[in-house]
Protein backbone atom coordinates (compact mmCIF):
# COMPACT_ATOMS: atom_id res chain seq x y z
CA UNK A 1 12.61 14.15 -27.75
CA UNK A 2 11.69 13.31 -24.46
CA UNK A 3 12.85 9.33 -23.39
CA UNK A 4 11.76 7.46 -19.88
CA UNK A 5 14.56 6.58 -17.70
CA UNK A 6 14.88 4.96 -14.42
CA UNK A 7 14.66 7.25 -11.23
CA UNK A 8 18.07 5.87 -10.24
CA UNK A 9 19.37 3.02 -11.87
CA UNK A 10 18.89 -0.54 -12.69
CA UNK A 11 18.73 -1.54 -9.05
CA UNK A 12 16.99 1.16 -7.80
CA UNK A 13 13.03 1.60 -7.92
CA UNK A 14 11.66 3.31 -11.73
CA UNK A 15 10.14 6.78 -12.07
CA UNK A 16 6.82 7.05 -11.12
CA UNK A 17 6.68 9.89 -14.21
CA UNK A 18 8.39 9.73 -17.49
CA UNK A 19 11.89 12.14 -16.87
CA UNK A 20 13.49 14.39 -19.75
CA UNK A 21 16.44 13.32 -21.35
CA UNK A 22 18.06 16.60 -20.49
CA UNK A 23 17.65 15.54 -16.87
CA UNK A 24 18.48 11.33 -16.85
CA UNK A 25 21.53 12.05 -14.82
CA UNK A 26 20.13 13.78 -11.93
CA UNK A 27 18.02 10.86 -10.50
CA UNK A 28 21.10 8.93 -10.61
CA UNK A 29 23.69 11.35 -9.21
CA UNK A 30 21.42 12.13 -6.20
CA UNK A 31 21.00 8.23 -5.24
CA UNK A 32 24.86 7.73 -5.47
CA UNK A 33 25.47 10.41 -3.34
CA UNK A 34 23.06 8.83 -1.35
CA UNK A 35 25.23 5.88 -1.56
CA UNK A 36 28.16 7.57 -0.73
CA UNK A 37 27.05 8.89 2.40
CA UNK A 38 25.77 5.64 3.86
CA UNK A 39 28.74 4.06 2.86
CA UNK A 40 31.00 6.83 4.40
CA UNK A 41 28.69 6.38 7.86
CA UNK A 42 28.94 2.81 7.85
CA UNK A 43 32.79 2.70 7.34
CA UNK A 44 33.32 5.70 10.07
CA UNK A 45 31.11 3.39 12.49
CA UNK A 46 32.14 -0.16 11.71
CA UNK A 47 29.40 -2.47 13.06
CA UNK A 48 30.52 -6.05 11.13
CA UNK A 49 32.66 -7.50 9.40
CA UNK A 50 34.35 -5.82 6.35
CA UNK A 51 33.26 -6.47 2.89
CA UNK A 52 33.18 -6.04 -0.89
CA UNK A 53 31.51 -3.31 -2.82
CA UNK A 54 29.19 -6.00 -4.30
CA UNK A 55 28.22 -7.28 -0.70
CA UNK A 56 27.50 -3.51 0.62
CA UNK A 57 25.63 -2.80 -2.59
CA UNK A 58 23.46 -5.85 -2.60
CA UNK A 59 22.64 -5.06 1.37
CA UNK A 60 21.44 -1.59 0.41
CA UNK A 61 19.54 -3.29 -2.22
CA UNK A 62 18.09 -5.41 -0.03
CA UNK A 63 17.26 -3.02 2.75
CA UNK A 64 15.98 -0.95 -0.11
CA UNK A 65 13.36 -3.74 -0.90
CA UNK A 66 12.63 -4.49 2.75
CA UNK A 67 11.78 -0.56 3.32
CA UNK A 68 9.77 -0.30 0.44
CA UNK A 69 7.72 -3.79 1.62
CA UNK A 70 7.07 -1.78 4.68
């Protein structure tokens, strides 16, 4: 029984296709890793002030929406 499921997550953009339930995890693995490496760059190249997990995520998010206005 195949089940739709967002690309990557609440706060990321939905599938453009319906994705297997076999395969929900996937979507979501690659856009934390995603995550991860952005967050890695950004700490190994300071350019502000430090913050919280919730700050960094909701600036992603937000540069997320700004590139996909674009």
């Amino acid at each position: 029984m195949n089940q739709r499921h967002p690309s990557a997550g609440e706060h990321r953009k939905s599938a453009a296709a319906p994705i297997p339930t076999s395969e929900p995890e996937k979507p979501q693995r690659l856009q934390d890793k995603a995550d991860i490496a952005e967050a890695r760059a950004r700490e190994a190249s300071p350019t502000g002030a430090a913050m919280s997990h919730e700050e960094f995520m909701a600036q992603l998010e937000e540069e997320d929406r700004r590139e996909a206005a674009s």
